[in-house]
N, C-alpha and C. Protein backbone atom coordinates (compact mmCIF):
# COMPACT_ATOMS: atom_id res chain seq x y z
N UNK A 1 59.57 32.54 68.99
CA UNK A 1 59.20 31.26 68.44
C UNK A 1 57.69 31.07 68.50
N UNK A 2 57.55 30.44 67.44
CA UNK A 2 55.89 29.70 67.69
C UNK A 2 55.62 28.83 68.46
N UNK A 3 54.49 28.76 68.54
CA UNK A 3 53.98 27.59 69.60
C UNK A 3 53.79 26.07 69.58
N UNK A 4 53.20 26.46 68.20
CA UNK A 4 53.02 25.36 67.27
C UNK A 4 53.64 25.59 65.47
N UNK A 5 54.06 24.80 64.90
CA UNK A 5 54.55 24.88 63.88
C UNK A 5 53.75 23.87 62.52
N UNK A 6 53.88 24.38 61.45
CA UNK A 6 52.74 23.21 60.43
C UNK A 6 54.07 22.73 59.91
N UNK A 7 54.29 21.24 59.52
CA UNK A 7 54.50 20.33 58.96
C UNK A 7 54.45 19.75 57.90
N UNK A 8 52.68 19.97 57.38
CA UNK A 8 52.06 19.13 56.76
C UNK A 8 53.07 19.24 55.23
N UNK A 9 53.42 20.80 54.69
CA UNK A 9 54.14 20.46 53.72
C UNK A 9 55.67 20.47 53.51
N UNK A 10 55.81 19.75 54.53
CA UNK A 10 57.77 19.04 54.55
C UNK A 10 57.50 18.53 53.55
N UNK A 11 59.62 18.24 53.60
CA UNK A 11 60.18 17.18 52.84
C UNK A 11 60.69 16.10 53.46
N UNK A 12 61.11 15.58 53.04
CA UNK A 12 61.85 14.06 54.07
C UNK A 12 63.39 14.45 53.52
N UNK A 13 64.00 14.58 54.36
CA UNK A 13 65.37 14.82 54.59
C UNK A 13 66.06 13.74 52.92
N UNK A 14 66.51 14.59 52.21
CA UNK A 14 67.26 13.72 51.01
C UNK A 14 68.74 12.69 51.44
N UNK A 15 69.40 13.48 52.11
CA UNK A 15 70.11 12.69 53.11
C UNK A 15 70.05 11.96 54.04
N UNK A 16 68.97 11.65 54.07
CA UNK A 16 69.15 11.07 55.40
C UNK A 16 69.51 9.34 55.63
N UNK A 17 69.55 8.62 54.39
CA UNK A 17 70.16 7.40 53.82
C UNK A 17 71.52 7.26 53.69
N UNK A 18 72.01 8.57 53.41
CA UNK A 18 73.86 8.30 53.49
C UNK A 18 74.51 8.75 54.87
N UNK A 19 73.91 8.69 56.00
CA UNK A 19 74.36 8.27 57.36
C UNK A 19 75.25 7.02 57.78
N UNK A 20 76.10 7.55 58.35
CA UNK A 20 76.74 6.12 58.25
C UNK A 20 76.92 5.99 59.79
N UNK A 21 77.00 4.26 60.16
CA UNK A 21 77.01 3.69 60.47
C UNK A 21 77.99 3.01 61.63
N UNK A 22 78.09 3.34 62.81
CA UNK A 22 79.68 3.06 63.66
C UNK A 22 79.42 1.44 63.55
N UNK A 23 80.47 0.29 63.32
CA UNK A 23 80.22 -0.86 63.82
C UNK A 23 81.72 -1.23 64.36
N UNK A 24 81.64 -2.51 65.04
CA UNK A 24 82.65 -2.85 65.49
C UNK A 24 83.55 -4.15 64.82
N UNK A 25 84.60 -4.25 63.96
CA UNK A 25 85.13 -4.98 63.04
C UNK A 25 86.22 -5.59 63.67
N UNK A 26 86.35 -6.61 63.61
CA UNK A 26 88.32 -7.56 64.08
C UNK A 26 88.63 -7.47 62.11
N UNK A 27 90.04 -6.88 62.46
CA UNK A 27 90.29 -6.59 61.15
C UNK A 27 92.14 -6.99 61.54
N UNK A 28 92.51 -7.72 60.59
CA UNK A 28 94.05 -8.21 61.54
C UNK A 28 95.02 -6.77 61.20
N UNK A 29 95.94 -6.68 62.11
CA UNK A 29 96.75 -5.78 62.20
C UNK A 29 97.47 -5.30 61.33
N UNK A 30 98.09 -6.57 60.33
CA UNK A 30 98.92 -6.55 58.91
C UNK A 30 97.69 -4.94 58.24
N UNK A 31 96.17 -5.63 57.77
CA UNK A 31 95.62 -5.11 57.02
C UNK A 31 95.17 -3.70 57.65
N UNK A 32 95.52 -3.38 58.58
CA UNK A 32 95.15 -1.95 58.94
C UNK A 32 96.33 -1.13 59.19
N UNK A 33 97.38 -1.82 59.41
CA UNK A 33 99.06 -1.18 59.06
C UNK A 33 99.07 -0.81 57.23
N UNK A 34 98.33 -1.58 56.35
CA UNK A 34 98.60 -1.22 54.88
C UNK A 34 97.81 -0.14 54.87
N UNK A 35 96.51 -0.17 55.23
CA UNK A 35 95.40 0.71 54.81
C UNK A 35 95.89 2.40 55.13
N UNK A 36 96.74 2.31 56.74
CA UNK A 36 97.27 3.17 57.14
C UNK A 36 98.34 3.83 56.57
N UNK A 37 99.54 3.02 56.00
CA UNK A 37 100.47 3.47 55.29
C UNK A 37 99.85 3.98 53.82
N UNK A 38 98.48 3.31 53.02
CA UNK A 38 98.21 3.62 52.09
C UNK A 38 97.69 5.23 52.16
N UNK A 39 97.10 5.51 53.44
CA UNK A 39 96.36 6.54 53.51
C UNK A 39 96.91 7.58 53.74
N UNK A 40 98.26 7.42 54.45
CA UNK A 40 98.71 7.99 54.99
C UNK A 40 99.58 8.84 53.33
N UNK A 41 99.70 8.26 52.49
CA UNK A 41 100.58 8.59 51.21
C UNK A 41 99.74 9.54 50.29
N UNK A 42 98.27 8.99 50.74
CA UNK A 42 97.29 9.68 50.05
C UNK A 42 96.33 10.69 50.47
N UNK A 43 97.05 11.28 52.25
CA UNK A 43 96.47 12.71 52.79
C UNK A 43 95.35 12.46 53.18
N UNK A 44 94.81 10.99 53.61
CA UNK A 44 93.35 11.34 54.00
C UNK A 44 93.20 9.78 55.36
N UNK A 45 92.24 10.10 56.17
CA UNK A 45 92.19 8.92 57.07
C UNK A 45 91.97 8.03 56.94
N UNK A 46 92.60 6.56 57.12
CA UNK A 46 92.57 5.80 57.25
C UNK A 46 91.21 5.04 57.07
N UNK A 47 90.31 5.24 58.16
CA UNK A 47 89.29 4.99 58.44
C UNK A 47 87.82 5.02 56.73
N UNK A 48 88.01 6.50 56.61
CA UNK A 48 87.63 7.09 55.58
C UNK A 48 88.21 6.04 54.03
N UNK A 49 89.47 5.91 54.22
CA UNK A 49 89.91 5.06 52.69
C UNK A 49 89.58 3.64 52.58
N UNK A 50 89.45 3.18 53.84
CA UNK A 50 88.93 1.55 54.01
C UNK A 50 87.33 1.75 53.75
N UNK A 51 86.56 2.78 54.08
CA UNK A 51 85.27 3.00 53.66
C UNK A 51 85.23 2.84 52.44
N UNK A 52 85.88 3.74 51.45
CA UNK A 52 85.65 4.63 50.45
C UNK A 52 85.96 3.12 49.53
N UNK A 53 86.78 2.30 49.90
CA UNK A 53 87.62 0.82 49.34
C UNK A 53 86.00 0.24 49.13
N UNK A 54 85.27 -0.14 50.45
CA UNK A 54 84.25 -0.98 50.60
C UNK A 54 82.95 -0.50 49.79
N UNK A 55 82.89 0.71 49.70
CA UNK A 55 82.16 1.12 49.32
C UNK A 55 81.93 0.99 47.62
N UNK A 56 82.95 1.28 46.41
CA UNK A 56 83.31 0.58 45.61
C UNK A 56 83.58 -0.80 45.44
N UNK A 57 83.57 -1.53 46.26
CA UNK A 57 83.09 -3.05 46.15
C UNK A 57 81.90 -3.35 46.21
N UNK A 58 81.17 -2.50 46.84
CA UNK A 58 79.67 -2.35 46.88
C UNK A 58 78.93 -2.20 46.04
N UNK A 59 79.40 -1.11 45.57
CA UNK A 59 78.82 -0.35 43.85
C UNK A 59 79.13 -1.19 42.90
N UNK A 60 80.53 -1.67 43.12
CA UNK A 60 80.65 -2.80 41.76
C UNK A 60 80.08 -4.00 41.96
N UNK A 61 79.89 -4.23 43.17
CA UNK A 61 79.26 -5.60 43.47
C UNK A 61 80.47 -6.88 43.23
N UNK A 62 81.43 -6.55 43.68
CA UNK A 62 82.49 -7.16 43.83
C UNK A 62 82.59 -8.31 44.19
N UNK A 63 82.39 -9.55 44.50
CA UNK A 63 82.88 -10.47 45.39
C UNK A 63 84.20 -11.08 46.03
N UNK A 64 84.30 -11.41 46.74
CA UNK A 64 85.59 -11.90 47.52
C UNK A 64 85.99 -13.18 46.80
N UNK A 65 86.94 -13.41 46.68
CA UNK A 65 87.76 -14.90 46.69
C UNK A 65 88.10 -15.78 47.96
N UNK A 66 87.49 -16.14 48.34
CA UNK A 66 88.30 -17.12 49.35
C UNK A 66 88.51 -18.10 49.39
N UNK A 67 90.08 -18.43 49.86
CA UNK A 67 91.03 -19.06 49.70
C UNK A 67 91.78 -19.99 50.85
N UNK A 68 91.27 -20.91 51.44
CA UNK A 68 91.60 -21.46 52.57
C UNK A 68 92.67 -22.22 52.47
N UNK A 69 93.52 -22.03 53.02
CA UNK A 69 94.87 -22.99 53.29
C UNK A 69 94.89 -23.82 54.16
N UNK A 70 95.40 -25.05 54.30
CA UNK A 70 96.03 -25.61 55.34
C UNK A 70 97.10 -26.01 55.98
């Protein structure tokens, strides 16, 4: 190995923006029993298909409906 290494003509990592992100979500049980059974039909994780869901709401720029009952 070298001692020192030059730099000066990098690149900046092209990926390095689609890193994702651990966070911590309350998500009710009903909706992660569907996501699971959905995923589960469609060979891939769970986790991954609720992304892949949000993520296309993203791109489309989707908004929510909400609907409050009493």
């Amino acid at each position: 190995m070298r001692e020192e290494y030059d730099f000066s003509k990098s690149i900046q990592n092209p990926y390095a923006k689609k890193v994702k992100k651990q966070i911590s979500l309350n998500v009710d049980v009903d909706t992660i029993d569907y996501f699971k059974e959905l995923a589960a039909k469609m060979g891939l994780p769970y986790q991954t298909l609720i992304n892949s869901f949000l993520t296309d709401c993203a791109k489309r720029h989707i908004e929510p409906e909400l609907k409050w009952t009493s």
